[in-house]
C-alpha atoms as a PDB file:
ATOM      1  CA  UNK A   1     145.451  94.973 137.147  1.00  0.00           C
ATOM      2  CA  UNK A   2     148.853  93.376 137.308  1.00  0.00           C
ATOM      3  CA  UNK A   3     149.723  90.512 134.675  1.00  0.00           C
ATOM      4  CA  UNK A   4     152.414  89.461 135.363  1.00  0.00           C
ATOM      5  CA  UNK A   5     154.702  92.083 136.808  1.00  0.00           C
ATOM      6  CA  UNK A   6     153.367  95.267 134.159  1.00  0.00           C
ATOM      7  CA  UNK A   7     149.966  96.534 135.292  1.00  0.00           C
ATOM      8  CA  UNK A   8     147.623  96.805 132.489  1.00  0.00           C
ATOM      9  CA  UNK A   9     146.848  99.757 130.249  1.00  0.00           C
ATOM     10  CA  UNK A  10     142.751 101.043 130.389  1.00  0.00           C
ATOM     11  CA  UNK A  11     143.099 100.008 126.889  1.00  0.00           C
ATOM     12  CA  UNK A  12     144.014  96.409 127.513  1.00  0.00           C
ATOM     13  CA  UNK A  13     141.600  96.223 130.912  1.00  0.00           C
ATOM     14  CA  UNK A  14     139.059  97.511 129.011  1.00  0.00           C
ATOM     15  CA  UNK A  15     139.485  94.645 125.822  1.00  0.00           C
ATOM     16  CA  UNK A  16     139.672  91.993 128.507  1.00  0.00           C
ATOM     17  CA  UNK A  17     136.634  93.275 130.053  1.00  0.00           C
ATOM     18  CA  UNK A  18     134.830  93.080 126.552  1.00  0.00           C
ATOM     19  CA  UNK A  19     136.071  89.802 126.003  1.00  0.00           C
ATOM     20  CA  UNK A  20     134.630  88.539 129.456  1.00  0.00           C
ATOM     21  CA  UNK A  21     137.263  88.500 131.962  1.00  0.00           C
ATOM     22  CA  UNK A  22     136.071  88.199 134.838  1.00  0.00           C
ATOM     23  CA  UNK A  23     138.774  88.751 136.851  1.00  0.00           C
ATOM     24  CA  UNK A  24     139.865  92.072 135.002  1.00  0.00           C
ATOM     25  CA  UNK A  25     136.487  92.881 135.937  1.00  0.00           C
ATOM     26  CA  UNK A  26     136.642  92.163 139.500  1.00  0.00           C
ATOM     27  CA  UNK A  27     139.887  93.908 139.702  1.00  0.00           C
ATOM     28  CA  UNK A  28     138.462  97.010 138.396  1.00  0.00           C
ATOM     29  CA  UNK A  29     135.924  96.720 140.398  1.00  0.00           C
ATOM     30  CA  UNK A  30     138.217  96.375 143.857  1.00  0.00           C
ATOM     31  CA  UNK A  31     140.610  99.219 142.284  1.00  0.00           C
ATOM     32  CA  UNK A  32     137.753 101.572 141.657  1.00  0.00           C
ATOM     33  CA  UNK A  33     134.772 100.416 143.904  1.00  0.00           C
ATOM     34  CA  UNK A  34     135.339 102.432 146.545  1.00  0.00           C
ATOM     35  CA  UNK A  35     136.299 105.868 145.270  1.00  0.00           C
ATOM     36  CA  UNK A  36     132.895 105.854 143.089  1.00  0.00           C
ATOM     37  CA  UNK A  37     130.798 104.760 146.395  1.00  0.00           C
ATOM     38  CA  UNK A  38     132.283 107.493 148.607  1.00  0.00           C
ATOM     39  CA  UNK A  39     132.099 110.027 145.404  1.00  0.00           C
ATOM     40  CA  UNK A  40     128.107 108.452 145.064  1.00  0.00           C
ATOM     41  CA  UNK A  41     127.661 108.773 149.020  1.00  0.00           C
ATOM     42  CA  UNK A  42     128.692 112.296 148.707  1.00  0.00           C
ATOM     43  CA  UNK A  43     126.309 113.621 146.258  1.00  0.00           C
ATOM     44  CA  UNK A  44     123.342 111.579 147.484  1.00  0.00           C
ATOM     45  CA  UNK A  45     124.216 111.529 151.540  1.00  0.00           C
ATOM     46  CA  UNK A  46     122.856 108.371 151.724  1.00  0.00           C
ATOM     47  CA  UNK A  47     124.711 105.287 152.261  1.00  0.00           C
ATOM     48  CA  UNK A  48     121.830 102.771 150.747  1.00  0.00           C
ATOM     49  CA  UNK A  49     121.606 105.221 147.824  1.00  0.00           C
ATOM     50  CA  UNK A  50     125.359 104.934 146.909  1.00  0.00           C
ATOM     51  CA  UNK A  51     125.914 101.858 146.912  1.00  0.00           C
ATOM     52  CA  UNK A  52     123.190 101.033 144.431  1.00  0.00           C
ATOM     53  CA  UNK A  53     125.051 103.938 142.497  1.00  0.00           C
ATOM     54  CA  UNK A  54     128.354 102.141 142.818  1.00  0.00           C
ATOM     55  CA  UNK A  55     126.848  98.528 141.591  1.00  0.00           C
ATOM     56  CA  UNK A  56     124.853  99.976 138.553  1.00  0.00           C
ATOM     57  CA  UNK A  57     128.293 101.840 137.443  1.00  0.00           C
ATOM     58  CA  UNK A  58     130.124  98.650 137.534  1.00  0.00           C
ATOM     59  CA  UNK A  59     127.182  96.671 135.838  1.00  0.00           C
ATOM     60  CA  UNK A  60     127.672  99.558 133.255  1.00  0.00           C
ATOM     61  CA  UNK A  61     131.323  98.686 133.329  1.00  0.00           C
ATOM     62  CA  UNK A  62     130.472  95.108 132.337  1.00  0.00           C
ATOM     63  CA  UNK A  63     127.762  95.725 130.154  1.00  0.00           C
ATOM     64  CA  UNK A  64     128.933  98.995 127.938  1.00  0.00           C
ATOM     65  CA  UNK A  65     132.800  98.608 128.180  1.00  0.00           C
ATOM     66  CA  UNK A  66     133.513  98.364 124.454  1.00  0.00           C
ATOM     67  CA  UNK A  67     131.772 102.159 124.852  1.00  0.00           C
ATOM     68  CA  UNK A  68     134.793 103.362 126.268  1.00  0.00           C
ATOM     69  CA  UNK A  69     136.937 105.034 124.019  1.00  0.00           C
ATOM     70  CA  UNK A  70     140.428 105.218 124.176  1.00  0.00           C
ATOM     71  CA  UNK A  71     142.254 108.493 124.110  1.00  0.00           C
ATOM     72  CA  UNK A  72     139.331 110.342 125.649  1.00  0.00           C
ATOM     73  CA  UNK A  73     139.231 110.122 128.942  1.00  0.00           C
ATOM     74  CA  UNK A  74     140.781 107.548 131.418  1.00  0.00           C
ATOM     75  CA  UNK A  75     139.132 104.839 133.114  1.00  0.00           C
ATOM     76  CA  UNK A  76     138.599 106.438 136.260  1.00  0.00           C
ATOM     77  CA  UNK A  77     137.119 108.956 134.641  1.00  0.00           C
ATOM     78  CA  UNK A  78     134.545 107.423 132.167  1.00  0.00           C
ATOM     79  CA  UNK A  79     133.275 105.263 135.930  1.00  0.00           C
ATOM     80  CA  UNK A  80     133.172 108.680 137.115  1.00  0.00           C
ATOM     81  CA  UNK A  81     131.424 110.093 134.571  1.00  0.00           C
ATOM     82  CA  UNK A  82     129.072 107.126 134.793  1.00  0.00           C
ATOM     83  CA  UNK A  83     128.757 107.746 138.441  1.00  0.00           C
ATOM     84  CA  UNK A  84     127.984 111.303 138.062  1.00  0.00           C
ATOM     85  CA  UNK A  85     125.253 110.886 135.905  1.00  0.00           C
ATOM     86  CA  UNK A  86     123.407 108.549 137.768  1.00  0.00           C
ATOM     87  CA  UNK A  87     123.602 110.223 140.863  1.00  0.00           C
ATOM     88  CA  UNK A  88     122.619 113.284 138.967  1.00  0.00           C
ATOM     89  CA  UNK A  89     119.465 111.748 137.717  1.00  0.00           C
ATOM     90  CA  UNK A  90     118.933 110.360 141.626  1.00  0.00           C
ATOM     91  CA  UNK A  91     118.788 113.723 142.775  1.00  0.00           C
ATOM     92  CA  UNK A  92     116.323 114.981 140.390  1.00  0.00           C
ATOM     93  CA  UNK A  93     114.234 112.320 140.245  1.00  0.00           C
ATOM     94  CA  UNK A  94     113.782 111.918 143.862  1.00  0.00           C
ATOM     95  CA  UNK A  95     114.816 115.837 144.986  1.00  0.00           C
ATOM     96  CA  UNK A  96     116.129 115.242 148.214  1.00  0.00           C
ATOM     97  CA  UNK A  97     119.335 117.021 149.576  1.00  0.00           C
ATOM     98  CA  UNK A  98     121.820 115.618 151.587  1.00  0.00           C
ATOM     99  CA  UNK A  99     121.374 114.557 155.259  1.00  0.00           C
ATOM    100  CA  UNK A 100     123.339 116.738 157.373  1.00  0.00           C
ATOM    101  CA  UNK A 101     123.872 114.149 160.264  1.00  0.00           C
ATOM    102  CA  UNK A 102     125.182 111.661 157.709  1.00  0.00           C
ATOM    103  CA  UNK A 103     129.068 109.475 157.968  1.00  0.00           C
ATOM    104  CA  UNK A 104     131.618 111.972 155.610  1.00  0.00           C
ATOM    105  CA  UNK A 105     133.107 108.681 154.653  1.00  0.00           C
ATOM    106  CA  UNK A 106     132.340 104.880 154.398  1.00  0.00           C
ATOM    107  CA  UNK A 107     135.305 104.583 156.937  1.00  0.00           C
ATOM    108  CA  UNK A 108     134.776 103.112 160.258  1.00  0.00           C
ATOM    109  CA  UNK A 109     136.793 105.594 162.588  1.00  0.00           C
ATOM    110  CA  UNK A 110     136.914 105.665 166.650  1.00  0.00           C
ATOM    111  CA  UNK A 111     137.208 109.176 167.465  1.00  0.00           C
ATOM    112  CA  UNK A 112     137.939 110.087 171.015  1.00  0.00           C
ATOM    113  CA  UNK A 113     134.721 111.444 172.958  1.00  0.00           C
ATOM    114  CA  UNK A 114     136.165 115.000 172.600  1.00  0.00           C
ATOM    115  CA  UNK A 115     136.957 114.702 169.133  1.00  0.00           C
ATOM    116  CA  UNK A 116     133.190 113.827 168.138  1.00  0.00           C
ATOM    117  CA  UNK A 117     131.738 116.359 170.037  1.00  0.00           C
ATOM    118  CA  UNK A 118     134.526 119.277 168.593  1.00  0.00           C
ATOM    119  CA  UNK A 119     133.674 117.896 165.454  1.00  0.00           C
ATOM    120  CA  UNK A 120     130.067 116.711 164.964  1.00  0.00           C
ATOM    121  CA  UNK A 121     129.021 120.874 164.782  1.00  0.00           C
ATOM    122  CA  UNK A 122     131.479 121.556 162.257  1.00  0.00           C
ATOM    123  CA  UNK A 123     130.284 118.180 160.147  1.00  0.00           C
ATOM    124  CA  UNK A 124     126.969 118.418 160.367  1.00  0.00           C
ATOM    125  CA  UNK A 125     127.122 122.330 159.609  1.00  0.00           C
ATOM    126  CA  UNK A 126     129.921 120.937 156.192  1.00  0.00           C
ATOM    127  CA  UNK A 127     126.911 118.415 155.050  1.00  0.00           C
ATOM    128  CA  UNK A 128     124.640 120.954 154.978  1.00  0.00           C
ATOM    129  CA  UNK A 129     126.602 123.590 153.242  1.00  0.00           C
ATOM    130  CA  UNK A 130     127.281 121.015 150.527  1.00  0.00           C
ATOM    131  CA  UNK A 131     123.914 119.795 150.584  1.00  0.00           C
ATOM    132  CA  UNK A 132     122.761 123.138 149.847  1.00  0.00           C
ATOM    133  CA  UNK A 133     124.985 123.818 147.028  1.00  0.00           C
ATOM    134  CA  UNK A 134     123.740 123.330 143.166  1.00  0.00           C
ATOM    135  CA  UNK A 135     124.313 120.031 141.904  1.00  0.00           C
ATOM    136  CA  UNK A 136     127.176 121.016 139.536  1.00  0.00           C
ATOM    137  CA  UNK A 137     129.049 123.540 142.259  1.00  0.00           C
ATOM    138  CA  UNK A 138     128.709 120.179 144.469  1.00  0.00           C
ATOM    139  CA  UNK A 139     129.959 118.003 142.079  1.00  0.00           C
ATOM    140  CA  UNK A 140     132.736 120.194 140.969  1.00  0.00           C
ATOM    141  CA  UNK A 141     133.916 120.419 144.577  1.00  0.00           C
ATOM    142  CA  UNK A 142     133.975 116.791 145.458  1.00  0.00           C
ATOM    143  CA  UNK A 143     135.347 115.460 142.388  1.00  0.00           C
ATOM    144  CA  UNK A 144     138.175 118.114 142.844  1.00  0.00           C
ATOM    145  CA  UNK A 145     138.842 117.685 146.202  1.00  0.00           C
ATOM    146  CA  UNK A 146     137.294 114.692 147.929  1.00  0.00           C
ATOM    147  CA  UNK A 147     138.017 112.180 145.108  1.00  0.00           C
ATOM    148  CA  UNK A 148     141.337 114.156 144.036  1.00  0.00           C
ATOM    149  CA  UNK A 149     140.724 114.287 140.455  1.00  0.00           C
ATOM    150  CA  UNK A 150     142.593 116.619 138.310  1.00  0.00           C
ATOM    151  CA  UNK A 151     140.864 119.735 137.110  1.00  0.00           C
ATOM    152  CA  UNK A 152     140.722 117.781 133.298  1.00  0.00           C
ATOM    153  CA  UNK A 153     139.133 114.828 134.613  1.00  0.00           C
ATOM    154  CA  UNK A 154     136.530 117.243 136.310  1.00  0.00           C
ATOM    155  CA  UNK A 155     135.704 118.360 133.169  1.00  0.00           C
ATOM    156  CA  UNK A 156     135.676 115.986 131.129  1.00  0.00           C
ATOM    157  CA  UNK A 157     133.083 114.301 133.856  1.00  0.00           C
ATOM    158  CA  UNK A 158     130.825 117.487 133.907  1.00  0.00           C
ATOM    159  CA  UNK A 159     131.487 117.717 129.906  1.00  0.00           C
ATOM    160  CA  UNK A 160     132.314 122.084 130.847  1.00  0.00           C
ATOM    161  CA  UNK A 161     135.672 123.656 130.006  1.00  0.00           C
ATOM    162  CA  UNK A 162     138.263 124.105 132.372  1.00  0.00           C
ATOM    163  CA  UNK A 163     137.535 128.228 132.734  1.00  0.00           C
ATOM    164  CA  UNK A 164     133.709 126.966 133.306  1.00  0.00           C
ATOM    165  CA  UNK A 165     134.630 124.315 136.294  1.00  0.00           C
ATOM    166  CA  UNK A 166     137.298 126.925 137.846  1.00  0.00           C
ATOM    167  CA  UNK A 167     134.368 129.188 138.317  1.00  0.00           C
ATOM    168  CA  UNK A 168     132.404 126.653 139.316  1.00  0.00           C
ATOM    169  CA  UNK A 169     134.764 126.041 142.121  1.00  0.00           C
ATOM    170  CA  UNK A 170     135.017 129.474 142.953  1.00  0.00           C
ATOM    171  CA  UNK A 171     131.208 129.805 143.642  1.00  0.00           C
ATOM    172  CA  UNK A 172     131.217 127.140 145.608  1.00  0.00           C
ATOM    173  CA  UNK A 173     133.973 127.503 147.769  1.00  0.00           C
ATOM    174  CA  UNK A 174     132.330 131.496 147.882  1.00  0.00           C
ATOM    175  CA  UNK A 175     129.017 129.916 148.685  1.00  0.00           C
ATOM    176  CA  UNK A 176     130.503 127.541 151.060  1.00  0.00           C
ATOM    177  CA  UNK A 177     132.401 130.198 152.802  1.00  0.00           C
ATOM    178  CA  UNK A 178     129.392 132.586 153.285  1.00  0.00           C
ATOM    179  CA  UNK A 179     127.393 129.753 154.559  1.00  0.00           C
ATOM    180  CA  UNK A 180     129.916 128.860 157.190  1.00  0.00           C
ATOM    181  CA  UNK A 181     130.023 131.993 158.213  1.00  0.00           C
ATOM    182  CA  UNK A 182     126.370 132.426 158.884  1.00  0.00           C
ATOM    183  CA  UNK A 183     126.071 129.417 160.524  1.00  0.00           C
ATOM    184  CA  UNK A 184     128.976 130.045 162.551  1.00  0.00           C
ATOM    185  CA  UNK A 185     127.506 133.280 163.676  1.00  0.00           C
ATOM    186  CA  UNK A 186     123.659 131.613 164.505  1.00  0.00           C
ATOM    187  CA  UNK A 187     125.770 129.085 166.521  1.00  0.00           C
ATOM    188  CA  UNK A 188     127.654 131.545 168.318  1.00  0.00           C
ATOM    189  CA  UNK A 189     123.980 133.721 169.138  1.00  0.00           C
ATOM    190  CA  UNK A 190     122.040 130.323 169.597  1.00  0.00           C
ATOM    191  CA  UNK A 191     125.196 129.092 172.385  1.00  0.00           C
ATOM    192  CA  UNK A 192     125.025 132.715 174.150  1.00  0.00           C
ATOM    193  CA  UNK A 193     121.326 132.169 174.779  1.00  0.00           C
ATOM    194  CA  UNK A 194     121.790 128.885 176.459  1.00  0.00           C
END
């Protein structure tokens, strides 16, 4: 949020926002609205899903900001947190995986012809590795490197040490790679037999 020419601190969004601000609010909510939907849309795979994620961590924002505490974790890292809870309690409330034909991203995009059909096999096959990874493994990974948050701010969000989300990360990626593999290899039989 810019006032004036300084942009604000967390510490002075997050007073405004506790005094009522609206439009410290709605700032927040156009600075950080889309990184929690896409990081929402990723866990759940379901477009409908995140967004409901998205609007009850901003209604959080609103509602609990004087919760926040200064000096332990950053803004974008308590909606985060936020985010990953509820989308953790989506999941095991409702058990569902992701939906390996779903969008990566909320982005609308025009690839060519040939680039959909290169890449469709190679998403589709992606979603359902992920989708098939444990909840934390999948949250470690796309905190880290779809939403480009800093090993700290990963664990902070997943409340684990640093040594516990770096091995984290390296089952995944291990469990991601194996998968690939496989289904690389199926594809391969499955395309000879055609």
């Amino acid at each position: 949020m810019v006032d004036g020419h300084r942009m604000l601190t967390d510490e002075e969004v997050m007073a405004a926002i506790v005094a009522g601000d609206q439009r410290v609010y709605a700032d927040m909510v156009r600075r950080h609205g889309r990184p929690v939907a896409l990081y929402a849309y990723r866990m759940l795979g379901n477009e409908n899903e995140a967004e409901d994620i998205a609007q009850e961590t901003f209604l959080r924002l609103w509602t609990q900001a004087a919760r926040w505490q200064p000096g332990k974790a950053a803004l974008s890292t308590w909606l985060h947190r936020i985010a990953h809870n509820l989308c953790i309690d989506f999941l095991r409330k409702h058990r569902i995986s992701q939906d390996a034909g779903l969008e990566e991203d909320l982005v609308d995009t025009q690839p060519t012809a040939e680039e959909s059909m290169a890449t469709e096999a190679d998403h589709i096959m992606l979603q359902a590795a992920l989708g098939k990874l444990p909840e934390r493994q999948r949250s470690a990974l796309l905190l880290t490197h779809y939403q480009g948050l800093s090993n700290r701010e990963v664990a902070d969000i997943l409340a684990v040490s640093i040594d516990a989300l770096e091995s984290l990360l390296a089952r995944a990626r291990r469990s991601l790679k194996n998968y690939w593999q496989s289904a690389s290899q199926q594809s391969a039989v499955t395309g000879e037999k055609s």
